[in-house]
N, C-alpha and C. Protein backbone atom coordinates (compact mmCIF):
# COMPACT_ATOMS: atom_id res chain seq x y z
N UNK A 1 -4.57 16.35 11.65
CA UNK A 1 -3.55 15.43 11.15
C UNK A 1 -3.97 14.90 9.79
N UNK A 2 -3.11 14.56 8.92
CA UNK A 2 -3.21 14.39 7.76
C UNK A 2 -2.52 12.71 7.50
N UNK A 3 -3.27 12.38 7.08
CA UNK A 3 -2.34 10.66 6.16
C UNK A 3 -2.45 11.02 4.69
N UNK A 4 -1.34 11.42 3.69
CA UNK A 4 -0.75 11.63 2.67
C UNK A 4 -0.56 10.26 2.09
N UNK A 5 -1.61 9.39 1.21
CA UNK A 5 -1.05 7.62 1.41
C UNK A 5 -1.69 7.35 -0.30
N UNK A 6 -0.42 6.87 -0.77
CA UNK A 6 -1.05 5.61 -2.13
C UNK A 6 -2.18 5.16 -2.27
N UNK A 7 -2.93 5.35 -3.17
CA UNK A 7 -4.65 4.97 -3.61
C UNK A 7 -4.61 3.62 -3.02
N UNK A 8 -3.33 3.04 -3.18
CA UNK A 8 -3.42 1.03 -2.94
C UNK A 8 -4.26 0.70 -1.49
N UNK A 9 -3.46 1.82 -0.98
CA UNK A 9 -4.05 1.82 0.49
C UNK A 9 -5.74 2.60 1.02
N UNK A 10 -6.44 2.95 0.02
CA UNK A 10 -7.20 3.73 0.80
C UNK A 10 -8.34 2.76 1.07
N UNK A 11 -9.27 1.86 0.67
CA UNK A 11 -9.59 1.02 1.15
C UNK A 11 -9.22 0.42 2.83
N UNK A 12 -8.21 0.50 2.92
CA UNK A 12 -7.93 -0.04 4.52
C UNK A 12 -7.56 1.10 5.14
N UNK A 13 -7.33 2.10 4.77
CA UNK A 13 -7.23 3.26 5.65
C UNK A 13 -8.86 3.70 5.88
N UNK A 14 -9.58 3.73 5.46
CA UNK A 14 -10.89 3.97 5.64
C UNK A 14 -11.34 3.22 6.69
N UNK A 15 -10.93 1.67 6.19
CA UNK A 15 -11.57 0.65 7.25
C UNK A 15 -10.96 0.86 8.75
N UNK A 16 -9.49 1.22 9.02
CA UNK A 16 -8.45 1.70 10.21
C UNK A 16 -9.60 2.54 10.50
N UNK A 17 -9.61 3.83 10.48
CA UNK A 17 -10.23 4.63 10.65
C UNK A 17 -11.63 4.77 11.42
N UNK A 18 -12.57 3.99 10.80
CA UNK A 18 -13.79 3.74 10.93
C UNK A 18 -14.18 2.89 12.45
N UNK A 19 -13.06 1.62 11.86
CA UNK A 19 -13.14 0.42 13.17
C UNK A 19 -12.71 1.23 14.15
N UNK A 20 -11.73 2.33 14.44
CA UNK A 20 -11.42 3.00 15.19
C UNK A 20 -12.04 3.96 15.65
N UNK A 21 -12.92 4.60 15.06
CA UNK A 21 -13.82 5.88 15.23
C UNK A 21 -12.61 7.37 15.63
N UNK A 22 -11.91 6.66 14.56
CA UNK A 22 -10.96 8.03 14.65
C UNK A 22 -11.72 9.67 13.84
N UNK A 23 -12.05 10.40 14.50
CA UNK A 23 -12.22 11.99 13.64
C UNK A 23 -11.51 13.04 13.44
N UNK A 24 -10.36 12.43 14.10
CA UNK A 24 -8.91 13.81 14.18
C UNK A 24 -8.10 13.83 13.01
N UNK A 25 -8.26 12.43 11.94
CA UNK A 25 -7.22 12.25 10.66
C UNK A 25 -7.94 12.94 9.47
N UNK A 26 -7.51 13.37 8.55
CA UNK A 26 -7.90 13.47 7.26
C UNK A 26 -6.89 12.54 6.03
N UNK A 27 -7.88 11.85 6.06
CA UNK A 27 -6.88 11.11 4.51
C UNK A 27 -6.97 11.50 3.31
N UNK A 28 -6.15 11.44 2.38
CA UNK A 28 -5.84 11.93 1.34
C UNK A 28 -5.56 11.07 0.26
N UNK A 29 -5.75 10.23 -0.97
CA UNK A 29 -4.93 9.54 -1.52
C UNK A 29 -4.20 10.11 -2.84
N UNK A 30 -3.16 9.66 -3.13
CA UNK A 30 -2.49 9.88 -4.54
C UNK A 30 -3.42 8.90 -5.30
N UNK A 31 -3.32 8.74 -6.66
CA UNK A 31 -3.44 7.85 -7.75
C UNK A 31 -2.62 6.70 -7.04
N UNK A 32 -3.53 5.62 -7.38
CA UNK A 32 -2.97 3.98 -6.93
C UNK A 32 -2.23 3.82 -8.01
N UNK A 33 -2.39 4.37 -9.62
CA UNK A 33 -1.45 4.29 -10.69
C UNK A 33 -0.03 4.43 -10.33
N UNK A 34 0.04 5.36 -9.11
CA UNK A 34 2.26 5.48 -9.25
C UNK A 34 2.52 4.10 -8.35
N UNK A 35 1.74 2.86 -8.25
CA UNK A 35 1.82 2.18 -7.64
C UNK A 35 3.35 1.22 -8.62
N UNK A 36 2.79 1.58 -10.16
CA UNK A 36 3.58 0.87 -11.31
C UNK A 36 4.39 1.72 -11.81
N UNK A 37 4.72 3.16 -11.44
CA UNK A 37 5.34 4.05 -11.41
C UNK A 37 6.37 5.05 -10.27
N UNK A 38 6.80 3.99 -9.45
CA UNK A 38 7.40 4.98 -8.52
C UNK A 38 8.47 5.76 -8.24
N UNK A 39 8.60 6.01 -9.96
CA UNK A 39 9.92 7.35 -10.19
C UNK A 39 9.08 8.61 -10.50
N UNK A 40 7.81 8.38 -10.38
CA UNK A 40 6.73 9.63 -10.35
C UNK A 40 6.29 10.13 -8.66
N UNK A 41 6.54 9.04 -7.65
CA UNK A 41 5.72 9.56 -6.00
C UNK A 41 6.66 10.36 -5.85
N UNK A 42 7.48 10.92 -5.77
CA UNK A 42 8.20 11.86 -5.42
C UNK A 42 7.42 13.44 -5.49
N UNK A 43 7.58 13.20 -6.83
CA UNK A 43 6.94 14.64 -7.42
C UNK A 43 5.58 14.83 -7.20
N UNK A 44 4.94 13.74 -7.11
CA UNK A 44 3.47 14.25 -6.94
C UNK A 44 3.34 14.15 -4.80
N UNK A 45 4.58 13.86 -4.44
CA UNK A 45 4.11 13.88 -2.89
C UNK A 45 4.28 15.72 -2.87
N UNK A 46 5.89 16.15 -3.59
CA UNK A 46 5.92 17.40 -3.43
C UNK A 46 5.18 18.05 -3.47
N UNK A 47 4.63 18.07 -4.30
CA UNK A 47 3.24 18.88 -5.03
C UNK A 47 2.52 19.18 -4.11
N UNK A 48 1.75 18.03 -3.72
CA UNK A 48 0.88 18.13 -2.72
C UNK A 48 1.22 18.35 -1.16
N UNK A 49 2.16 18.11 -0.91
CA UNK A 49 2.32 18.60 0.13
C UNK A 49 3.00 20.46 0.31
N UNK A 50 3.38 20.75 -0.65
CA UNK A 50 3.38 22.03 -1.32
C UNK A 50 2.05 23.18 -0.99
N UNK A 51 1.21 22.48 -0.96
CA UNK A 51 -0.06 23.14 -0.77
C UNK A 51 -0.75 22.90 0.59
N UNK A 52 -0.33 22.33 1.42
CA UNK A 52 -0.97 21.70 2.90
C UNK A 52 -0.30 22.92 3.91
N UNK A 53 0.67 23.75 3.90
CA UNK A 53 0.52 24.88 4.33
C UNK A 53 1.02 24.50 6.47
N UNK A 54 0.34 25.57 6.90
CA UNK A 54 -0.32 25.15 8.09
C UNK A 54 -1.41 24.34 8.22
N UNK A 55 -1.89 23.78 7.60
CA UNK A 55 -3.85 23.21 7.86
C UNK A 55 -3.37 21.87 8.58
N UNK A 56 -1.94 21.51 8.88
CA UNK A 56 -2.48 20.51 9.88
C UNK A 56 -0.79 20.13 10.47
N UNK A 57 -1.19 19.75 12.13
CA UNK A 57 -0.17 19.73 12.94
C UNK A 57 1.17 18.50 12.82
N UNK A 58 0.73 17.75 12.12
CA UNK A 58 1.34 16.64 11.67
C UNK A 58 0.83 15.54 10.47
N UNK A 59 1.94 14.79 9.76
CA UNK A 59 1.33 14.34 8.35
C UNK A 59 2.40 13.17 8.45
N UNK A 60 1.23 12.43 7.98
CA UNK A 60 2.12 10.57 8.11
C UNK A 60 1.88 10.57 5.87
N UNK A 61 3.45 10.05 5.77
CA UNK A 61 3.20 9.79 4.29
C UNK A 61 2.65 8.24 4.20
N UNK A 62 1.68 7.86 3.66
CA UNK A 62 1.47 6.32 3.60
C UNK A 62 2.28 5.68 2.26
N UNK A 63 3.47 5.77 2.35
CA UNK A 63 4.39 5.00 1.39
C UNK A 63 5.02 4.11 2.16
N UNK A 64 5.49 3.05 1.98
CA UNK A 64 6.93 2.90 2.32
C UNK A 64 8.21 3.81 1.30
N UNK A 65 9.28 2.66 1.19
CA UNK A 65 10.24 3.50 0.32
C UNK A 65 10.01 3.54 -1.22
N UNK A 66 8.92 2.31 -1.34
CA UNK A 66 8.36 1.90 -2.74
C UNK A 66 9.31 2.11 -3.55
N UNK A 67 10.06 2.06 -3.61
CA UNK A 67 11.56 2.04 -5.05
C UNK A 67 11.77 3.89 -5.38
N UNK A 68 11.71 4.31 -4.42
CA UNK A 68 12.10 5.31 -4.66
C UNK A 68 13.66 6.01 -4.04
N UNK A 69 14.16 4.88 -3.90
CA UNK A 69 15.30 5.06 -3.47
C UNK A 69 15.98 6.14 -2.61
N UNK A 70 14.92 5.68 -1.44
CA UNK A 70 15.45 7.07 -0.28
C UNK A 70 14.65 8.42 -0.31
N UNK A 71 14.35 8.51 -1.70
CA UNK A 71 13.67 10.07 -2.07
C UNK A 71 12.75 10.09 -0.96
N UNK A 72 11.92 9.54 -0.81
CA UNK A 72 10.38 10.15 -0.06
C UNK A 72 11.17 10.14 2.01
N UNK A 73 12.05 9.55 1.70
CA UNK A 73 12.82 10.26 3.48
C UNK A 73 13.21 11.21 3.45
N UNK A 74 13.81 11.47 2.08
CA UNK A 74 14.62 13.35 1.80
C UNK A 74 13.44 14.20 1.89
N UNK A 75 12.22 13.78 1.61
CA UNK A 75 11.00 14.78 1.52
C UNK A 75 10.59 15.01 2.98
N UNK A 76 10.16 13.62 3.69
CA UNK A 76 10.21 13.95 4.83
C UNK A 76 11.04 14.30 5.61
N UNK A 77 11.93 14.79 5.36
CA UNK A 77 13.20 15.34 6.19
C UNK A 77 12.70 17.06 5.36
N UNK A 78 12.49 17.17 4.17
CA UNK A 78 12.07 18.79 4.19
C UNK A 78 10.94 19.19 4.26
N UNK A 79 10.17 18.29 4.47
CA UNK A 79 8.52 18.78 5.41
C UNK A 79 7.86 18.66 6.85
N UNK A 80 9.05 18.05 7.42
CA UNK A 80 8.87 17.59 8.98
C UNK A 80 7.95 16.23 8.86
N UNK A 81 7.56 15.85 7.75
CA UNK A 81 6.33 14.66 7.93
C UNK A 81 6.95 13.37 8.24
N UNK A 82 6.71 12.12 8.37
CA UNK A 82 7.02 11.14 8.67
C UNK A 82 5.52 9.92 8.07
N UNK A 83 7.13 8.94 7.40
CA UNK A 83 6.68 7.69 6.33
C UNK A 83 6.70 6.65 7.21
N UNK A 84 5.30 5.18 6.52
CA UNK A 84 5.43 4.36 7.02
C UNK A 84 6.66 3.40 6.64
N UNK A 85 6.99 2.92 7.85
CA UNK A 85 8.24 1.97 8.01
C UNK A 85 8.52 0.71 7.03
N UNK A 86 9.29 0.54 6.29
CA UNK A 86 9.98 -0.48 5.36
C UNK A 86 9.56 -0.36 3.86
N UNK A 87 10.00 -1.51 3.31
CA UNK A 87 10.83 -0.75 1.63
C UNK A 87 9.63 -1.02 0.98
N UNK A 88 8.59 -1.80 1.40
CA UNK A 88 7.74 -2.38 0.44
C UNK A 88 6.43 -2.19 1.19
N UNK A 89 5.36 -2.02 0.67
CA UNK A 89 4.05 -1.91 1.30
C UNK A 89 3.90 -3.34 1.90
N UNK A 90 4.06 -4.50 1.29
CA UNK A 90 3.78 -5.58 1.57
C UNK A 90 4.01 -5.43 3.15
N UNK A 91 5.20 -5.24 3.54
CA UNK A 91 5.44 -4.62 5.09
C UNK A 91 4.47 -4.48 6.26
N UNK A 92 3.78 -3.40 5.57
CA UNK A 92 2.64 -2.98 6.33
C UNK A 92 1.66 -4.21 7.14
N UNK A 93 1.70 -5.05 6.19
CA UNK A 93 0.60 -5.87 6.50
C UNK A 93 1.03 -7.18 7.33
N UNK A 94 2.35 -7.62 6.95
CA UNK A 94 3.08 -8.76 7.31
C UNK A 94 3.85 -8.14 8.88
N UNK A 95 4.62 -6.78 8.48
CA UNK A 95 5.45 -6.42 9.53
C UNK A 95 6.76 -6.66 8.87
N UNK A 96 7.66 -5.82 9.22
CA UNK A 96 8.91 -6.05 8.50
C UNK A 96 9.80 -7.31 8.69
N UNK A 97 9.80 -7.33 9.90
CA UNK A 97 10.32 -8.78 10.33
C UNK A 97 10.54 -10.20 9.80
N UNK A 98 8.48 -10.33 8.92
CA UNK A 98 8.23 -11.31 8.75
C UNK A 98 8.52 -11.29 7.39
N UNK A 99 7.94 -10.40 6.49
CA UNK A 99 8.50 -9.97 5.46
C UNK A 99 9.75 -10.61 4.99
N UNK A 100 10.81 -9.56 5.86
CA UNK A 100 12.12 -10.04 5.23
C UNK A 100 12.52 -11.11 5.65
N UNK A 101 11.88 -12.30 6.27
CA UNK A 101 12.21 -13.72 6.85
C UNK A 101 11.62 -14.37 5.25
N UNK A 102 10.25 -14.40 5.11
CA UNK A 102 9.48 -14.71 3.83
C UNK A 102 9.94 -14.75 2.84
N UNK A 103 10.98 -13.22 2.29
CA UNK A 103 11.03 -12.96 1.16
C UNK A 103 12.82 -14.13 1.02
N UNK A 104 13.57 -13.93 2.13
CA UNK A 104 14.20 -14.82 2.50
C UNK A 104 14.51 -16.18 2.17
N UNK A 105 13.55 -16.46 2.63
CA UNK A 105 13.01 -17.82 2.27
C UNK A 105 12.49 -18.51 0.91
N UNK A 106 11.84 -17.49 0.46
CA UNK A 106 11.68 -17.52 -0.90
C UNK A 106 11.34 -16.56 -1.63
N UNK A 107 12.96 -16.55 -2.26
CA UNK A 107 12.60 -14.82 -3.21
C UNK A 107 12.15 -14.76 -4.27
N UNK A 108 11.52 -15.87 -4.60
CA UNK A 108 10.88 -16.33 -6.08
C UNK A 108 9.45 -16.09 -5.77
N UNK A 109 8.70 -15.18 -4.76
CA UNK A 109 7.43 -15.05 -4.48
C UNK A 109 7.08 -13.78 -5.34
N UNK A 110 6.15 -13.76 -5.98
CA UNK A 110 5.31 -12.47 -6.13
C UNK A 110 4.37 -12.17 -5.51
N UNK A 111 4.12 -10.83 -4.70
CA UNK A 111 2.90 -10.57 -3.75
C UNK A 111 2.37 -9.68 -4.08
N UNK A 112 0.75 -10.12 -3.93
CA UNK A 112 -0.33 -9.61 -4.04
C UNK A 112 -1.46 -9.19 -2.86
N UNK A 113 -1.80 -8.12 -2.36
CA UNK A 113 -2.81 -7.69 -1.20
C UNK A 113 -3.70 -7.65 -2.17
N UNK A 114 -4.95 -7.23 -0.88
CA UNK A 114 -6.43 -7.16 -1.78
C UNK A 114 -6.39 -6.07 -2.59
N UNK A 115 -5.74 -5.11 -2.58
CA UNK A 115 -6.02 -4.21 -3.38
C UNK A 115 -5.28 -4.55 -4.94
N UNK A 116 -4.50 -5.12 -5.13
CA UNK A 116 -3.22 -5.92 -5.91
C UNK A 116 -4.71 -6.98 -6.68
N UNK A 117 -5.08 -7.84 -5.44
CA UNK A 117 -6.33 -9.08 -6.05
C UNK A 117 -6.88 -8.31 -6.70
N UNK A 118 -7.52 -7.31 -6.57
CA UNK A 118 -9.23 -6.61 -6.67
C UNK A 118 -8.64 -5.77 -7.97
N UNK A 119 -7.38 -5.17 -8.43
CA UNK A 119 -7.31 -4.98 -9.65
C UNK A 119 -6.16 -5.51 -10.31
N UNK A 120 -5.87 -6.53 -10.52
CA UNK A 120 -4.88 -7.29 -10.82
C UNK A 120 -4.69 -6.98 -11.90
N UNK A 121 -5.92 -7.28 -13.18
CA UNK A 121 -5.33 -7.26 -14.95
C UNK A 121 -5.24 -5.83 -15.38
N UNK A 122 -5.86 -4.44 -14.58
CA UNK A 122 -5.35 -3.76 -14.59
C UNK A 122 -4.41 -2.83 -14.21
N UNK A 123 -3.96 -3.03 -13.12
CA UNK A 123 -2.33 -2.81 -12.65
C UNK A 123 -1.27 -3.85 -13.40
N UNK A 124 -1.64 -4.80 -13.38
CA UNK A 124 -0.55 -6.05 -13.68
C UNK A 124 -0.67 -6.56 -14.69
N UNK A 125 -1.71 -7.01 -15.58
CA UNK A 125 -1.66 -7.52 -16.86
C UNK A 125 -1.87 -6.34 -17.92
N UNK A 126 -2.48 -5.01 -17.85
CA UNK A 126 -2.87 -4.08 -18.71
C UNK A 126 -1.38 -2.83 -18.26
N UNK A 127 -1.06 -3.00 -17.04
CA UNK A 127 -0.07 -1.86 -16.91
C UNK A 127 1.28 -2.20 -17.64
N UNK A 128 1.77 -3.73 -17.17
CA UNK A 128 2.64 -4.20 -17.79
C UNK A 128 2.90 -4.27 -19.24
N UNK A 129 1.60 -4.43 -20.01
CA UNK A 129 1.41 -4.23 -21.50
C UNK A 129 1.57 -5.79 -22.06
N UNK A 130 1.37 -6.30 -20.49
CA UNK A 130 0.84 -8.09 -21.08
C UNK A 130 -0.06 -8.56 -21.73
N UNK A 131 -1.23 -7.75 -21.21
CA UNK A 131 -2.51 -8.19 -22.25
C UNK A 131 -2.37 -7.83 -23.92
N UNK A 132 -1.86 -7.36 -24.07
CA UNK A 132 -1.52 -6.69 -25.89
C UNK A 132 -0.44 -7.40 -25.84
N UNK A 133 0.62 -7.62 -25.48
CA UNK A 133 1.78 -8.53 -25.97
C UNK A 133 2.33 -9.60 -25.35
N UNK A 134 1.01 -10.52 -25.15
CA UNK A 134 1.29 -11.59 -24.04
C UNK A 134 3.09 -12.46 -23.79
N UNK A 135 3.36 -11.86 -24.94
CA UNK A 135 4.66 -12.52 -24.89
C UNK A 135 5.75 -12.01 -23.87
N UNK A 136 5.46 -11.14 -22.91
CA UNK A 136 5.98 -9.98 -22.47
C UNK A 136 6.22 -11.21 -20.69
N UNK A 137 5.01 -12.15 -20.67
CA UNK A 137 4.82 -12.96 -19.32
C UNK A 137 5.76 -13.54 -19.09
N UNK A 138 6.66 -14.05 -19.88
CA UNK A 138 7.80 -14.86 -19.84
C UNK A 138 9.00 -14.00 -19.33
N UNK A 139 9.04 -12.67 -19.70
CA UNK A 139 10.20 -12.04 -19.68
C UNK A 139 9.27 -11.43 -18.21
N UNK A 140 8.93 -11.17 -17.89
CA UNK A 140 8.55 -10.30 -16.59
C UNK A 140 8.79 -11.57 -15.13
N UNK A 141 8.09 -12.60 -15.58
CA UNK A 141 7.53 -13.84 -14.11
C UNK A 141 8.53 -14.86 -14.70
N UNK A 142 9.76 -14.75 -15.52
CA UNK A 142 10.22 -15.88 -15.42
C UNK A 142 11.10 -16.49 -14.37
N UNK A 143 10.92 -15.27 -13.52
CA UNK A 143 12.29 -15.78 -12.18
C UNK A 143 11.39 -16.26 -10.92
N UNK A 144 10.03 -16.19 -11.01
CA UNK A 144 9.00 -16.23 -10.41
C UNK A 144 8.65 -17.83 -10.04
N UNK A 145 8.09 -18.38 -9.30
CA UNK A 145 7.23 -19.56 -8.75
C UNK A 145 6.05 -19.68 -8.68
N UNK A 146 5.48 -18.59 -7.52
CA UNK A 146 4.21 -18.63 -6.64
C UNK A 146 4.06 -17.25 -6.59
N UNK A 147 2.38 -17.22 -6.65
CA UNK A 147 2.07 -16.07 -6.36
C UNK A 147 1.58 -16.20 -4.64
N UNK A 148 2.01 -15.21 -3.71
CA UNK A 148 1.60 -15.23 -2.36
C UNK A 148 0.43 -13.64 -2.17
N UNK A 149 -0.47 -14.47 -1.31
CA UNK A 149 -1.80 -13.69 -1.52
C UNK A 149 -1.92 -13.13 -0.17
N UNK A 150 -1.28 -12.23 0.39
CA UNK A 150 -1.26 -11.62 1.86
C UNK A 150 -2.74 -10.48 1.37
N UNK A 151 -3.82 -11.70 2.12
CA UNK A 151 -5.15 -10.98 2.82
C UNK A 151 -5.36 -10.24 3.88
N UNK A 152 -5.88 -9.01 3.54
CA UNK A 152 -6.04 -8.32 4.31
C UNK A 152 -7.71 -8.77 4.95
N UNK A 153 -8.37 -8.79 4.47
CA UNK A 153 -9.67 -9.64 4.88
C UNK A 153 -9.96 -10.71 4.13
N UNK A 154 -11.23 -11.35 4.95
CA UNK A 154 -11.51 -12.87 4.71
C UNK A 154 -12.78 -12.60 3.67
N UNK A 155 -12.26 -13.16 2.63
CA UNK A 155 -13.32 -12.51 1.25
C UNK A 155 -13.23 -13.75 0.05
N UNK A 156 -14.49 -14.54 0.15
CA UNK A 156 -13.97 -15.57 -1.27
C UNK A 156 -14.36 -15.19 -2.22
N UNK A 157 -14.78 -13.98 -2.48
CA UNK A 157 -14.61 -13.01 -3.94
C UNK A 157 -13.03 -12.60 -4.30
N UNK A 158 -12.08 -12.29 -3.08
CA UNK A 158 -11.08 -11.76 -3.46
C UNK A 158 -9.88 -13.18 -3.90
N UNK A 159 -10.08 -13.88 -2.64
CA UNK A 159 -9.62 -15.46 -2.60
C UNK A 159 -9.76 -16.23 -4.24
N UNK A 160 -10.79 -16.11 -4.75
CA UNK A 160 -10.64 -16.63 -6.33
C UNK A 160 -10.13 -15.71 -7.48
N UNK A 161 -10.32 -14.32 -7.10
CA UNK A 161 -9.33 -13.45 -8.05
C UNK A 161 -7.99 -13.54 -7.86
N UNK A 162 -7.23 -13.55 -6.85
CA UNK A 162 -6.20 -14.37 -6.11
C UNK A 162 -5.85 -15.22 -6.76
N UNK A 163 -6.37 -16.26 -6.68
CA UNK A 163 -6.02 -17.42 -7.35
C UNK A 163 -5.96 -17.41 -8.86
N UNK A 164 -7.06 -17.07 -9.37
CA UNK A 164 -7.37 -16.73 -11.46
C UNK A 164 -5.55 -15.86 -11.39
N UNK A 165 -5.59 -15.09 -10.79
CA UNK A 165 -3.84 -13.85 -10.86
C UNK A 165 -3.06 -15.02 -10.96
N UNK A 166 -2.94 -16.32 -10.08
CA UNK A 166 -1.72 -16.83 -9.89
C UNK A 166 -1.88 -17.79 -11.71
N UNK A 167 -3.33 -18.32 -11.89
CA UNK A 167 -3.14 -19.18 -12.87
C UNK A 167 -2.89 -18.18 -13.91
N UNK A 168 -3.00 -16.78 -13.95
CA UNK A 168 -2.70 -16.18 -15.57
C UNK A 168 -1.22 -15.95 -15.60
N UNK A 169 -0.20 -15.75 -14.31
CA UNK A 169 0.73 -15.74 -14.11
C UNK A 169 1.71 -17.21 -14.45
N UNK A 170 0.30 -18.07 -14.62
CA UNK A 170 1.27 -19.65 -14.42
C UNK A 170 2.05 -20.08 -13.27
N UNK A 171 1.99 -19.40 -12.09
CA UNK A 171 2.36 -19.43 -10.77
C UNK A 171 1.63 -20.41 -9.55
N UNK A 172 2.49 -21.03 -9.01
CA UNK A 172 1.48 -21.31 -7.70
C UNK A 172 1.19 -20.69 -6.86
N UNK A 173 0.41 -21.29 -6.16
CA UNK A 173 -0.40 -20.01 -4.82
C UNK A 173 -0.43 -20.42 -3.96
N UNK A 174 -0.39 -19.05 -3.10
CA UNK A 174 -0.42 -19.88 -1.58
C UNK A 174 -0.73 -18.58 -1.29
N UNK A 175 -2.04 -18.39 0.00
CA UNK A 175 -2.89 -17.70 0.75
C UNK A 175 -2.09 -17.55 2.15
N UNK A 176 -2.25 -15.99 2.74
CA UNK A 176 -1.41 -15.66 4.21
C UNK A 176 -2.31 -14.94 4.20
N UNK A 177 -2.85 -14.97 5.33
CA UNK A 177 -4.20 -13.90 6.37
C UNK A 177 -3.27 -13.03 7.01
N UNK A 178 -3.59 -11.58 6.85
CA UNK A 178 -2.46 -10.85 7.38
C UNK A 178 -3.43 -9.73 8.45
N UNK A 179 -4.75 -9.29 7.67
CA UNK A 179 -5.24 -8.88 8.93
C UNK A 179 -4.36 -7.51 7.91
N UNK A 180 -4.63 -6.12 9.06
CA UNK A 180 -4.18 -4.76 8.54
C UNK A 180 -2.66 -4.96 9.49
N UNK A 181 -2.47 -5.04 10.10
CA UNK A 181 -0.63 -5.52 10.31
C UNK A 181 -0.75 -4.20 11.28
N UNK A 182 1.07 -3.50 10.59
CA UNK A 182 1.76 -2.60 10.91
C UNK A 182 0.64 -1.01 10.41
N UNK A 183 -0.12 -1.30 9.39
CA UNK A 183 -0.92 -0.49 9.27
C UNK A 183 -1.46 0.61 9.99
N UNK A 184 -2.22 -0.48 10.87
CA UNK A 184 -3.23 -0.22 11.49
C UNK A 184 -2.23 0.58 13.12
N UNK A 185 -1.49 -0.23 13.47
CA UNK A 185 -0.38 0.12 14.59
C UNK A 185 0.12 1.91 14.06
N UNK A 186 0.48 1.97 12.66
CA UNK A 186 1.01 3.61 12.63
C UNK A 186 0.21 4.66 12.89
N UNK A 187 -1.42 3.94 12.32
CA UNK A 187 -2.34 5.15 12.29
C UNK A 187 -2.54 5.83 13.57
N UNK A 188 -2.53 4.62 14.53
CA UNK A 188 -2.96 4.50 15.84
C UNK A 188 -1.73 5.45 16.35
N UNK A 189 -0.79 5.52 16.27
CA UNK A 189 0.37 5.88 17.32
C UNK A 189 0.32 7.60 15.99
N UNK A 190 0.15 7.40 15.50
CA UNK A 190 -0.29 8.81 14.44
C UNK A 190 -1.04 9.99 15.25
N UNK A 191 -2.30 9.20 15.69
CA UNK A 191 -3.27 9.85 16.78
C UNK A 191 -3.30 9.60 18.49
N UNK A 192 -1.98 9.12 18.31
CA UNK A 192 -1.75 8.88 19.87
C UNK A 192 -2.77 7.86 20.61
N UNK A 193 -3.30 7.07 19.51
CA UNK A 193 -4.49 6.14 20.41
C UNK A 193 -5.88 6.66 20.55
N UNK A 194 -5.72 7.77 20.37
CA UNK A 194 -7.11 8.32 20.43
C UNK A 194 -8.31 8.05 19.70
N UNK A 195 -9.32 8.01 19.94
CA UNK A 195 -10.56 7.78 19.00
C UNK A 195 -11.51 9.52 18.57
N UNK A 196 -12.66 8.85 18.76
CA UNK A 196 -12.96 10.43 18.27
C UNK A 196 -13.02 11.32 19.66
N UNK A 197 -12.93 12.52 19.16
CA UNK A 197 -12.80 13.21 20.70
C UNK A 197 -12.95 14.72 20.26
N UNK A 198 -14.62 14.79 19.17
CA UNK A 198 -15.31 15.92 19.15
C UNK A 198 -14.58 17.01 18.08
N UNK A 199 -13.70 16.65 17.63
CA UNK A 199 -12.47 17.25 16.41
C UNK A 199 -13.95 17.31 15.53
N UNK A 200 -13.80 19.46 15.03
CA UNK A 200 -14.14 19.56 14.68
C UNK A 200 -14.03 19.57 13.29
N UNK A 201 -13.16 18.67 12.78
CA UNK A 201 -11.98 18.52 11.56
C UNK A 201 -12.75 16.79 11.25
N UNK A 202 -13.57 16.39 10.57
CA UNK A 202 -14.39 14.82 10.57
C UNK A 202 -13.13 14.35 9.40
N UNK A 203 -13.32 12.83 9.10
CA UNK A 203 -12.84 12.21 8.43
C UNK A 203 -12.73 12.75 7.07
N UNK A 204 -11.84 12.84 5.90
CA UNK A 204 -11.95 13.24 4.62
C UNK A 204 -11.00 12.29 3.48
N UNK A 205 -11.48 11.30 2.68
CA UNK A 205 -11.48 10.71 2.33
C UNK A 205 -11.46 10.90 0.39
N UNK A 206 -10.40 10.40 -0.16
CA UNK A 206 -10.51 11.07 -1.36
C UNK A 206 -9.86 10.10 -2.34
């Protein structure tokens, strides 16, 4: 079995994995870059899954729909594979439910996971092209409030990068312990629950 998943995610797919003593998955990541680009996951899921052949009995895409407007269901509808559930990664971690209650509630949130904390000025201040034309902050976060910091672990290294994101944003903050969520639930039902069970196929990580 294969997990086909966004660089954003490989950090906690490792950790799924591990805490689980799963040896039947092989993970794979794309570039965490089409994270700020997702009129590019399309083409690079094709690609790669273009080349996976027979080498494995089933393949979970680790996207949600990430703004790709449906595309990556049309893919999995012509590769037999199957994507994780809802429009936004944030999802994963919260659960869709809560998510769209949250975002609900207040759609003036910008969210950030650890992987979001841990490279913030370069996904977000260097991708955006804020750091060279700071003037750019106003027009991007002006519909914005708060930055919301859905932790995946309990880390006060990540907790003050977190926070530094919300003050360069000029945003307030507010911290949600989310734990690996819905994540951790797909991988699991991916491998049917299973742990390791002598698969001579070990973890592969990239």
């Amino acid at each position: 079995m294969l997990i086909l998943a966004c660089g954003a995610l490989a950090r906690e797919l490792r950790d799924i994995t591990r805490l689980h003593d799963i040896d039947t998955v092989d993970v794979e990541c794309l570039p965490a870059s089409l994270h700020s680009r997702p009129g590019d996951i399309p083409a690079a899921l094709r690609e790669r899954l273009a080349g996976i052949g027979d080498d494995y009995d089933r393949v979970l895409i680790g996207y949600a729909d990430c703004g790709t407007a449906g595309e990556i269901d049309v893919i999995c509808a012509e590769s037999r594979a199957t994507r994780l559930p809802g429009m936004h990664c944030y999802e994963f971690f919260t659960g869709s439910d809560r998510f769209l209650a949250m975002h609900r509630r207040d759609p003036t949130a910008f969210y950030l996971t650890d992987f979001l904390a841990r490279h913030f000025e370069r996904i977000v201040l260097d991708g955006l092209g804020i750091t060279t034309r700071p003037e750019l902050l106003a027009l991007y976060f002006r519909n914005y409030t708060k930055v919301v910091y859905l932790a995946q672990t309990s880390d006060p290294v990540l907790d003050a990068r977190a926070r530094a994101a919300a003050d360069a944003l000029e945003l307030d903050f507010e911290r949600i312990e989310t734990g690996y969520g819905d994540l951790a639930t797909a991988v699991l039902n991916l491998t049917d629950g299973s742990a390791a069970n002598g698969s001579s196929r070990g973890r592969r990580l990239h």
